[in-house]
Protein backbone atom coordinates (compact mmCIF):
# COMPACT_ATOMS: atom_id res chain seq x y z
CA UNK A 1 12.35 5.49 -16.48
CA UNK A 2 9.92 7.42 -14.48
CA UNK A 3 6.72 5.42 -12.48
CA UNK A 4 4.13 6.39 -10.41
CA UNK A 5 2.81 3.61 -7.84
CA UNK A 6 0.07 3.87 -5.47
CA UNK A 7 -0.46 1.48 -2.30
CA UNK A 8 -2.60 1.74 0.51
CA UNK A 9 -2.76 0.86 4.46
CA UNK A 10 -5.89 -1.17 5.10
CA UNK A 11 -6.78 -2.64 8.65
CA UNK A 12 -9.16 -5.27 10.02
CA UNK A 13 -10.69 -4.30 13.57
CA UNK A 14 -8.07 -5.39 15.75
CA UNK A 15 -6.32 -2.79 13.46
CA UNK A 16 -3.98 -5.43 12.26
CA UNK A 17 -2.56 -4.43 8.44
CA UNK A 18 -3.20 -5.87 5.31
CA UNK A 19 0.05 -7.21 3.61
CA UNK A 20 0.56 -9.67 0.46
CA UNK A 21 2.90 -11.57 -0.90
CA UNK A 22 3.54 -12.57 -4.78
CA UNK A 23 3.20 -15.67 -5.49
CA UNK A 24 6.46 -15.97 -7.47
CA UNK A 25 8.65 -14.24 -5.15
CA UNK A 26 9.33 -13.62 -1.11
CA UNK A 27 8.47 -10.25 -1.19
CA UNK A 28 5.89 -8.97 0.84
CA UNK A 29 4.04 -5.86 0.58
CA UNK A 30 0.80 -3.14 0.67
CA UNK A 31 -1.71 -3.68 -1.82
CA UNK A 32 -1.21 -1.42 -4.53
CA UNK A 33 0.64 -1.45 -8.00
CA UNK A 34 1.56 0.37 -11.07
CA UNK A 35 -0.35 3.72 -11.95
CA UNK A 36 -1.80 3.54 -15.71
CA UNK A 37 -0.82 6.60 -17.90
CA UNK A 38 -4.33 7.71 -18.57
CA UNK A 39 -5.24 6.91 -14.59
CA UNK A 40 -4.80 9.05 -11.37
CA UNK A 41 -3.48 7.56 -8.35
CA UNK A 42 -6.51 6.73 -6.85
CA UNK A 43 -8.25 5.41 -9.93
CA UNK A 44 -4.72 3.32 -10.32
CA UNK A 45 -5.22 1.93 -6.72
CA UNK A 46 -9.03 0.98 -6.61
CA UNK A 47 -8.35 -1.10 -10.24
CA UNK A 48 -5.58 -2.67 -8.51
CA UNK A 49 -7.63 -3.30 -5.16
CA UNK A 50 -10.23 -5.09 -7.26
CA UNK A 51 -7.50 -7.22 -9.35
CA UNK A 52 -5.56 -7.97 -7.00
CA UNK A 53 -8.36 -8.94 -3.82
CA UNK A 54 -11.31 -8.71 -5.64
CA UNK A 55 -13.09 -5.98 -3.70
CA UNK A 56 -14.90 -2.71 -4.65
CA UNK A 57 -13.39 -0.35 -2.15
CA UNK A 58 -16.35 2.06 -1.83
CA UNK A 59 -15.29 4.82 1.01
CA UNK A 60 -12.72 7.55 0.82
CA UNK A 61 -9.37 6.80 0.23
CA UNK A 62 -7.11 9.80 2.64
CA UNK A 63 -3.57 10.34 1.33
CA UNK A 64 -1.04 9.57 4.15
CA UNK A 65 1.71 10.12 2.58
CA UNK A 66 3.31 10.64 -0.78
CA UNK A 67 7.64 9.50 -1.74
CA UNK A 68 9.82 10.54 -4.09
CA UNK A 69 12.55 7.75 -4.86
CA UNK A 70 15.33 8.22 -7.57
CA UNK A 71 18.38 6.43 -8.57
CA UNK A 72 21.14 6.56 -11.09
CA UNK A 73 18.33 5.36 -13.92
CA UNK A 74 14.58 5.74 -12.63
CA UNK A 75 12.40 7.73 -10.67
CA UNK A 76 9.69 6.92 -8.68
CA UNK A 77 6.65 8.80 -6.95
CA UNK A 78 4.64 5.98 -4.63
CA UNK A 79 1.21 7.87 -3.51
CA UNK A 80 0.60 5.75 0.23
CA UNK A 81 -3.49 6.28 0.81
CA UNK A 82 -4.56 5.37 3.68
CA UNK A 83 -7.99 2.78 3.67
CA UNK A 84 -8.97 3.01 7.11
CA UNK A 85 -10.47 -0.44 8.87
CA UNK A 86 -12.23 -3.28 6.26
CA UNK A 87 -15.46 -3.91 7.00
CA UNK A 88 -15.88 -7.54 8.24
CA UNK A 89 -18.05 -8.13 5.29
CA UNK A 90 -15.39 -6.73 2.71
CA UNK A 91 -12.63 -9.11 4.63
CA UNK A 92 -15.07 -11.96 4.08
CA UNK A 93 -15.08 -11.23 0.23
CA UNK A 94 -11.22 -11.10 -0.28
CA UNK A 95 -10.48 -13.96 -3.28
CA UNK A 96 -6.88 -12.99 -3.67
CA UNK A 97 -5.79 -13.11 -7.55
CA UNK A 98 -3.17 -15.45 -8.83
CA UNK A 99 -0.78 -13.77 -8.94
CA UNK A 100 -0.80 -13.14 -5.31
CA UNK A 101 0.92 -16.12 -3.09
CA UNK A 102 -1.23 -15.44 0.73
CA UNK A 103 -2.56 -12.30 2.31
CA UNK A 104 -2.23 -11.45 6.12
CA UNK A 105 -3.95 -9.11 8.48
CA UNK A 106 -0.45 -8.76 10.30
CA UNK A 107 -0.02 -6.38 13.33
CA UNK A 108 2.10 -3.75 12.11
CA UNK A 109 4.85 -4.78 14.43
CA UNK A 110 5.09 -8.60 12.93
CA UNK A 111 4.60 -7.16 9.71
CA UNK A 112 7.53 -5.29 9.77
CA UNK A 113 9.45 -8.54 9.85
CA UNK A 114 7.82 -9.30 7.01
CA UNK A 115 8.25 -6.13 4.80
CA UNK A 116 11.56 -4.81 2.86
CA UNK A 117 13.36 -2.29 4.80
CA UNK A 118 12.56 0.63 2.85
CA UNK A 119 8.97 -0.39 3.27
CA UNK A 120 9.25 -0.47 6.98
CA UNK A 121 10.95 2.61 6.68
CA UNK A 122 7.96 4.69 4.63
CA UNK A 123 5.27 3.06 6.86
CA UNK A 124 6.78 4.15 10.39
CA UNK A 125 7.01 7.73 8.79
CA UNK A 126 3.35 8.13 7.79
CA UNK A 127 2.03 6.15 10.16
CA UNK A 128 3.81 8.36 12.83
CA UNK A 129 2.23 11.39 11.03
CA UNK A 130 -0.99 10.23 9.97
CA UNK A 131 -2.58 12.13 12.57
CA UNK A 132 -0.80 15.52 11.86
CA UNK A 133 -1.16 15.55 7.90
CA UNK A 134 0.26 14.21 4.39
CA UNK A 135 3.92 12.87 4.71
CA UNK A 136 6.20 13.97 2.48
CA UNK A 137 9.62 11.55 1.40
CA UNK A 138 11.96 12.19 -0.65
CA UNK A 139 14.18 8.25 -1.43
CA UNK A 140 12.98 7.49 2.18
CA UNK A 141 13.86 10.49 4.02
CA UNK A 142 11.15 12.85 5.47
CA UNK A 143 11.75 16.93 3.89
């Protein structure tokens, strides 16, 4: 089976991250989800923004970094945008859904306790080539 995902990296102003966790589960993560078939990435990402947190995200989304993960059965391409820093107005208006647990402005450090190794693994790549351009991974490895 073959999915596209898209997630994004969105900080507060002491440019801590934004991570969740589902409610049914111990898994933490980036906002994002499951592309539709008719959607792009981005449209896929600012439906899930507003489902999932219940904001509007109304600035440019920059692509940080884009993955390529396969196994024996599926395939995966996981677009990472990056959101840049929440307003503290947007922050104020985050209702998370139900199907989200908590949410955490986290700095990226602490959050990495908190995220799945492969996780970690993607965000210390773009974020360590954010500056320099789109990332490219291929099942976790930078090409």
């Amino acid at each position: 089976m073959n999915s596209l995902t898209s997630r994004i990296i969105l900080a507060n102003r002491k440019k801590e991250i934004l991570i969740l966790k589902d409610k049914d589960s111990d898994y933490w993560g980036l906002l994002g989800g499951g592309v539709g078939s008719l959607e792009s990435p981005a449209e896929g990402l600012v439906r899930e923004i507003k489902e999932e947190i219940s904001i509007e995200l109304v600035h440019g989304l920059k692509l940080a970094g884009i993955e390529y993960r396969k196994d024996d059965k599926n395939s995966e391409i996981i677009f990472v945008f990056d959101g840049g820093i929440l307003s503290d107005r947007d922050i104020g208006k985050i209702k998370p859904a139900n199907e989200i647990g908590e949410t955490r402005f986290m700095n990226i450090l602490k959050a990495y306790e908190f995220l799945t190794p492969n996780m970690v693994r993607r965000l210390k790549l773009i974020l360590s080539k954010t500056e320099k351009g789109i990332v490219y991974l291929e099942n976790g490895q930078k090409i």
